[in-house]
C-alpha atoms as a PDB file:
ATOM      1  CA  UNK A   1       0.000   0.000   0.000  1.00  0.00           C
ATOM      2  CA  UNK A   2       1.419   3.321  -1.185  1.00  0.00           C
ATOM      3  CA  UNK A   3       2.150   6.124   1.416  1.00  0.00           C
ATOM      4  CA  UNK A   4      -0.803   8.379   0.057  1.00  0.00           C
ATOM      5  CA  UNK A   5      -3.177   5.760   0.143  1.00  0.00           C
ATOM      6  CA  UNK A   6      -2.668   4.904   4.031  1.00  0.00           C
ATOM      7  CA  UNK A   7      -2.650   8.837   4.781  1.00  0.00           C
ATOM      8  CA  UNK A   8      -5.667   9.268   3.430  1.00  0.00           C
ATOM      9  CA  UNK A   9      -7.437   5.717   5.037  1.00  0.00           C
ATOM     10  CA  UNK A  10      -5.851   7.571   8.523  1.00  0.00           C
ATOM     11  CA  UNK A  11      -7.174  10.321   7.554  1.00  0.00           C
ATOM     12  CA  UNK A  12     -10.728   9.201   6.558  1.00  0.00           C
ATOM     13  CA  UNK A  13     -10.524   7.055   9.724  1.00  0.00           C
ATOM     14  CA  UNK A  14     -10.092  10.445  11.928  1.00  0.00           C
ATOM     15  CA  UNK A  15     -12.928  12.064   9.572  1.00  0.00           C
ATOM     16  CA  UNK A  16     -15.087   9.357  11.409  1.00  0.00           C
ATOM     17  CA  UNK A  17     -13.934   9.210  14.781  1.00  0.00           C
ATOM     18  CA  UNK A  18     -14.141  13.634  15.120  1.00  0.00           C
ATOM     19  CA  UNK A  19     -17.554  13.698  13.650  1.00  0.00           C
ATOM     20  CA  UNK A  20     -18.617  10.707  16.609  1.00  0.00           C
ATOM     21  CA  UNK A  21     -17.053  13.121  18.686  1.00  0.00           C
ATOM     22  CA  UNK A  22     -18.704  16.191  17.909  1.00  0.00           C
ATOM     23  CA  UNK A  23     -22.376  14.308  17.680  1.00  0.00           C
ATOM     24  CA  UNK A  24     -21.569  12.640  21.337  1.00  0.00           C
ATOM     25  CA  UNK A  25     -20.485  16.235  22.633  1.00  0.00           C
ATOM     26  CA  UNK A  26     -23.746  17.690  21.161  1.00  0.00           C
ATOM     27  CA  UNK A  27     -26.134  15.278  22.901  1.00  0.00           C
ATOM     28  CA  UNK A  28     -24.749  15.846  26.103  1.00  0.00           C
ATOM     29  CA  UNK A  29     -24.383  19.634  25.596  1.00  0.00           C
ATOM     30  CA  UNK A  30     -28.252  19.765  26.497  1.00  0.00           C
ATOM     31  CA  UNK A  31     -27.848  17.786  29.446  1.00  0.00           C
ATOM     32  CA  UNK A  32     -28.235  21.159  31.449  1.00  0.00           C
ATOM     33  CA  UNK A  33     -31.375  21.564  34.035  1.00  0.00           C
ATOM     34  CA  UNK A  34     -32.836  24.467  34.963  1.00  0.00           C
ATOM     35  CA  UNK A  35     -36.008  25.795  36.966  1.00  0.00           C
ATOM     36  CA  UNK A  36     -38.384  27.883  36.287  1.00  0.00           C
ATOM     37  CA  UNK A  37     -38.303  31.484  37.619  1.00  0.00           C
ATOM     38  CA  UNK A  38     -42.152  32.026  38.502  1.00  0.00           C
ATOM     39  CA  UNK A  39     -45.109  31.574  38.384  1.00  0.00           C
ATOM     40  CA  UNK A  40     -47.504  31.332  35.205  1.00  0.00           C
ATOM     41  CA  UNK A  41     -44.589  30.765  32.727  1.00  0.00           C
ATOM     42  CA  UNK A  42     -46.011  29.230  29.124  1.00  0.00           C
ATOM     43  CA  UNK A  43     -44.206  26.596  27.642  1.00  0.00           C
ATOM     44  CA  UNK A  44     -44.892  26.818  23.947  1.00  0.00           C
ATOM     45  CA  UNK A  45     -45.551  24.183  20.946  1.00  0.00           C
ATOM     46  CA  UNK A  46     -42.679  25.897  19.288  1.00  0.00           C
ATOM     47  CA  UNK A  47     -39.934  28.343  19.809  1.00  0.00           C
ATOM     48  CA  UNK A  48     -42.057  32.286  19.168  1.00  0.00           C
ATOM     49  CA  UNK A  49     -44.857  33.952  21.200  1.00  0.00           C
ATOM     50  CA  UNK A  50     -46.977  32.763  18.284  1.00  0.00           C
ATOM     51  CA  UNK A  51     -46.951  29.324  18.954  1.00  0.00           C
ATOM     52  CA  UNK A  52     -49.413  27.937  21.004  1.00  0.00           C
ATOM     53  CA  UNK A  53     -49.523  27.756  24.301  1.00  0.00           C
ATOM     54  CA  UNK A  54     -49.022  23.649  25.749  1.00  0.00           C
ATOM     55  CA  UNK A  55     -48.724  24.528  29.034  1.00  0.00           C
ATOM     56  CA  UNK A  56     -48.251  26.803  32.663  1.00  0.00           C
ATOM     57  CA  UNK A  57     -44.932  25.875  34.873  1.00  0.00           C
ATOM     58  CA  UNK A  58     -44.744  27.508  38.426  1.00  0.00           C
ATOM     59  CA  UNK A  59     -41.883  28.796  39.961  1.00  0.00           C
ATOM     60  CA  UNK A  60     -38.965  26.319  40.751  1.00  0.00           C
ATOM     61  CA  UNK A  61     -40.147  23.670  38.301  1.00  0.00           C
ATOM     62  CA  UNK A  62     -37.347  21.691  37.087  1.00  0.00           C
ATOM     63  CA  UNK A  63     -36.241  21.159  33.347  1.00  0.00           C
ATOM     64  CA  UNK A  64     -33.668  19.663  31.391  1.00  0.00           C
ATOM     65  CA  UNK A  65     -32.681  21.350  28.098  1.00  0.00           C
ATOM     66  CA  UNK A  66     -32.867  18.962  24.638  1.00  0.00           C
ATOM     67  CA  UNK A  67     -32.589  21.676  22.493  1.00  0.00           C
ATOM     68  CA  UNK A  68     -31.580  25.403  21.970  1.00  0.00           C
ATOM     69  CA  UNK A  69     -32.897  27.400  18.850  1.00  0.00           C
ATOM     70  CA  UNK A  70     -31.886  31.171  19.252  1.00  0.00           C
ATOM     71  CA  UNK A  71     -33.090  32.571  22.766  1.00  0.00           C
ATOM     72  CA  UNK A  72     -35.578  29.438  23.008  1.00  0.00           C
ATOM     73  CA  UNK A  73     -35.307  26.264  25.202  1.00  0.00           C
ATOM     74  CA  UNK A  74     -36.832  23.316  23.945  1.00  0.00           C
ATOM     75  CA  UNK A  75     -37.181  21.352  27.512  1.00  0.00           C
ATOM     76  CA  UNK A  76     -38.720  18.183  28.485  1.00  0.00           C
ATOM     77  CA  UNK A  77     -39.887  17.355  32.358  1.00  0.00           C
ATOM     78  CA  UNK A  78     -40.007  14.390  34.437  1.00  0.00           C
ATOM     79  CA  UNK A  79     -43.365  12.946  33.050  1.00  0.00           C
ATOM     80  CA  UNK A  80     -41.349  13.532  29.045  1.00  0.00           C
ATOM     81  CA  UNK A  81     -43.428  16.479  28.447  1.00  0.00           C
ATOM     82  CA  UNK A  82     -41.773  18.740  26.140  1.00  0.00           C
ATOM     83  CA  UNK A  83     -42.307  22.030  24.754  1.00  0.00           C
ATOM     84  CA  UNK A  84     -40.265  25.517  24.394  1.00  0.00           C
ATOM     85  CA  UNK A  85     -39.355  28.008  26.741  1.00  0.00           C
ATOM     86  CA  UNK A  86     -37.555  31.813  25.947  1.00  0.00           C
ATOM     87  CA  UNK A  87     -34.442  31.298  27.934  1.00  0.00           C
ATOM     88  CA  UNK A  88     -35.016  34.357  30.267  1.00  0.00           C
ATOM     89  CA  UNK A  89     -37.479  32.251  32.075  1.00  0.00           C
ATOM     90  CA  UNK A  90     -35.432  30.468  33.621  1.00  0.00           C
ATOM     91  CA  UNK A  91     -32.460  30.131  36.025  1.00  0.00           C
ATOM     92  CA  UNK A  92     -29.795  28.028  37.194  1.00  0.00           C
ATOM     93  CA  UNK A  93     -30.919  24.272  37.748  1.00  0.00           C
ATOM     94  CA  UNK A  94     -31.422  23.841  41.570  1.00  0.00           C
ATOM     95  CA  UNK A  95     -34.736  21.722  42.056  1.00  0.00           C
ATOM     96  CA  UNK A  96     -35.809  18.286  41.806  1.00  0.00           C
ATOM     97  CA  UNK A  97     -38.958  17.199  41.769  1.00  0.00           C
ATOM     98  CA  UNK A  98     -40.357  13.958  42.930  1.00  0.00           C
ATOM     99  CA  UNK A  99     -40.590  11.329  40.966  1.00  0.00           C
ATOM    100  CA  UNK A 100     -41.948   7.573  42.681  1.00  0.00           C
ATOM    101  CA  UNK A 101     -45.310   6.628  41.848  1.00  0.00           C
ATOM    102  CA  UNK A 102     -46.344   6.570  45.893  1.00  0.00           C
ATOM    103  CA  UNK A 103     -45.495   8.780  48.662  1.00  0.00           C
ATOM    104  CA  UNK A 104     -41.836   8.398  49.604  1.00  0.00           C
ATOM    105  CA  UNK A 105     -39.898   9.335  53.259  1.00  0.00           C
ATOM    106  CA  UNK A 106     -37.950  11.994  53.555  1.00  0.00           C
ATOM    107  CA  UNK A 107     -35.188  11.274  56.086  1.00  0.00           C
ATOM    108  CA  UNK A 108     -33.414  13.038  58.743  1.00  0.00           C
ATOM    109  CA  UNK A 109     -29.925  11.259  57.652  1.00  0.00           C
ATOM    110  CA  UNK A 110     -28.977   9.667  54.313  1.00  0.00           C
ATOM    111  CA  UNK A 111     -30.268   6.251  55.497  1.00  0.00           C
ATOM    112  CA  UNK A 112     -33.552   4.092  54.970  1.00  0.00           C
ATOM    113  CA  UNK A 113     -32.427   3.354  59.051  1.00  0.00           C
ATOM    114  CA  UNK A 114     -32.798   7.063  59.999  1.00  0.00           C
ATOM    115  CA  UNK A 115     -36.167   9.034  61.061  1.00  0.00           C
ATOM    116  CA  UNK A 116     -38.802  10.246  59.006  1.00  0.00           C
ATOM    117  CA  UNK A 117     -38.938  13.545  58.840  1.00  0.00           C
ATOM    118  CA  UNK A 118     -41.944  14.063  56.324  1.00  0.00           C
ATOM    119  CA  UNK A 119     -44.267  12.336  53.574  1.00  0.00           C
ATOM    120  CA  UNK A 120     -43.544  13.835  50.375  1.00  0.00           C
ATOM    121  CA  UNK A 121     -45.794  12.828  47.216  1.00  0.00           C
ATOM    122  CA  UNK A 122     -44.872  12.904  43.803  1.00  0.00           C
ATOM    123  CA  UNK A 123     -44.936  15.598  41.993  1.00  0.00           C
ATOM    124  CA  UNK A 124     -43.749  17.778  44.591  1.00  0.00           C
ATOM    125  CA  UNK A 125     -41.167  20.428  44.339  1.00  0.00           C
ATOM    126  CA  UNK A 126     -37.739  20.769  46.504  1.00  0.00           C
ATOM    127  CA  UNK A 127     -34.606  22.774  46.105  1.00  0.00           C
ATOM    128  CA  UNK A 128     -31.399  20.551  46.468  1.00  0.00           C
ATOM    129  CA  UNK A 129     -28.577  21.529  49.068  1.00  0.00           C
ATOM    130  CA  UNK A 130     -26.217  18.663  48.765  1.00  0.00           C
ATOM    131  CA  UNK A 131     -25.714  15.194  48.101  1.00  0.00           C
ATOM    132  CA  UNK A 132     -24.008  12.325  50.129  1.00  0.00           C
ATOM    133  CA  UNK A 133     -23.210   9.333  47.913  1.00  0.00           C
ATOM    134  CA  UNK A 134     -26.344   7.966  46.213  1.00  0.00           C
ATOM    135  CA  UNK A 135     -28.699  10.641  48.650  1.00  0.00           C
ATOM    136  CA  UNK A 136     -29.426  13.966  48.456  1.00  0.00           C
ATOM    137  CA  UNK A 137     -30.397  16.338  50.880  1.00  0.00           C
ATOM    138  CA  UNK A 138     -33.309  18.427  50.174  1.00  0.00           C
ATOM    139  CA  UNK A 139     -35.769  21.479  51.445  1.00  0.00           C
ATOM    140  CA  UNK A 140     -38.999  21.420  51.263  1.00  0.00           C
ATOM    141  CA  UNK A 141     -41.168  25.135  50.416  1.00  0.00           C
ATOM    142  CA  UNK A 142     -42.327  25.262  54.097  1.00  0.00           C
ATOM    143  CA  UNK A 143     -38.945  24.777  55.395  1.00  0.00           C
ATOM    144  CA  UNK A 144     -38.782  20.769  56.389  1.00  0.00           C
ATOM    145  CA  UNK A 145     -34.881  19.377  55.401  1.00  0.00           C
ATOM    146  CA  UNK A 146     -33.973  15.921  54.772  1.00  0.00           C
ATOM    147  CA  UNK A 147     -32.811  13.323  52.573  1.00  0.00           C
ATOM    148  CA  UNK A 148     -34.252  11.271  49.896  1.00  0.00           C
ATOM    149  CA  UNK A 149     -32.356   8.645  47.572  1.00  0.00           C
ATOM    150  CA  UNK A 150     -31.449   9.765  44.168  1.00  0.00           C
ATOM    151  CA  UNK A 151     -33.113   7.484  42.499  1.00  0.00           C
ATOM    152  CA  UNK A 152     -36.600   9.014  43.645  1.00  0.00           C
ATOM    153  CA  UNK A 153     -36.081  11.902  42.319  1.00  0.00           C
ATOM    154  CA  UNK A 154     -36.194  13.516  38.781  1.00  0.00           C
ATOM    155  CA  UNK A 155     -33.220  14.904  37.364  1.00  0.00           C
END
């Protein structure tokens, strides 16, 4: 095999392996979350105030980003509802939201031993302060703290 012939098989081979790169960087570019700002936010069908509107968020919501068109977010939430979102909407990604199909314990240590400290049902809304291994610790809108397993909650 001639010299030109193997440069350009290398370099058809890094053709292939840069452009896997670049599609496996963009996927996980919209990994971000976010939450919403306030209350009454639209999501939209598509990304202009002329689209229709699919539905209200309140304030705190969480998101994850799948998409960014201009200043609009296309989002999706923890039931894979998706829709868009104008970017100034929205803030830095620091809620979960609960996501077991029964009422789940939230603990006063990051261990299924510990207390209860509250019932929390799903759907429900808490801003994250850390995390300890596969738990996080969480507050509640009234105030309560505790910790719930990752895995119950959504992102």
């Amino acid at each position: 095999m001639s010299t030109q012939i193997r440069l350009s098989h290398i370099f058809t081979r890094c053709l292939i392996t840069c452009s896997a790169l670049v599609l496996l960087s963009t996927s996980t570019l919209y990994a971000e979350t976010v939450s919403v700002k306030s209350d009454g936010i639209n999501v939209r069908t598509g990304p202009s105030t002329d689209d229709q509107i699919a539905m209200e968020l309140f304030q705190g919501y969480p998101l994850k980003i799948v998409e960014k068109k201009g200043d609009w977010l296309k989002i999706s939430d923890f039931e894979n509802d998706s829709g868009w979102i104008h970017k100034t909407l929205v803030g830095p990604g620091n809620t979960l939201i609960v996501n077991a199909q029964n009422t789940i314990n939230m603990r006063s240590e990051p261990s299924t031993n510990s207390a209860i400290v509250a019932n929390i049902e799903r759907g429900v809304v808490l801003t994250k302060i850390s995390s300890k291994g596969d738990w996080v610790k969480v507050k509640h809108a009234k105030g309560t703290e505790g910790w719930i397993h990752k895995t119950l909650l959504w992102p």
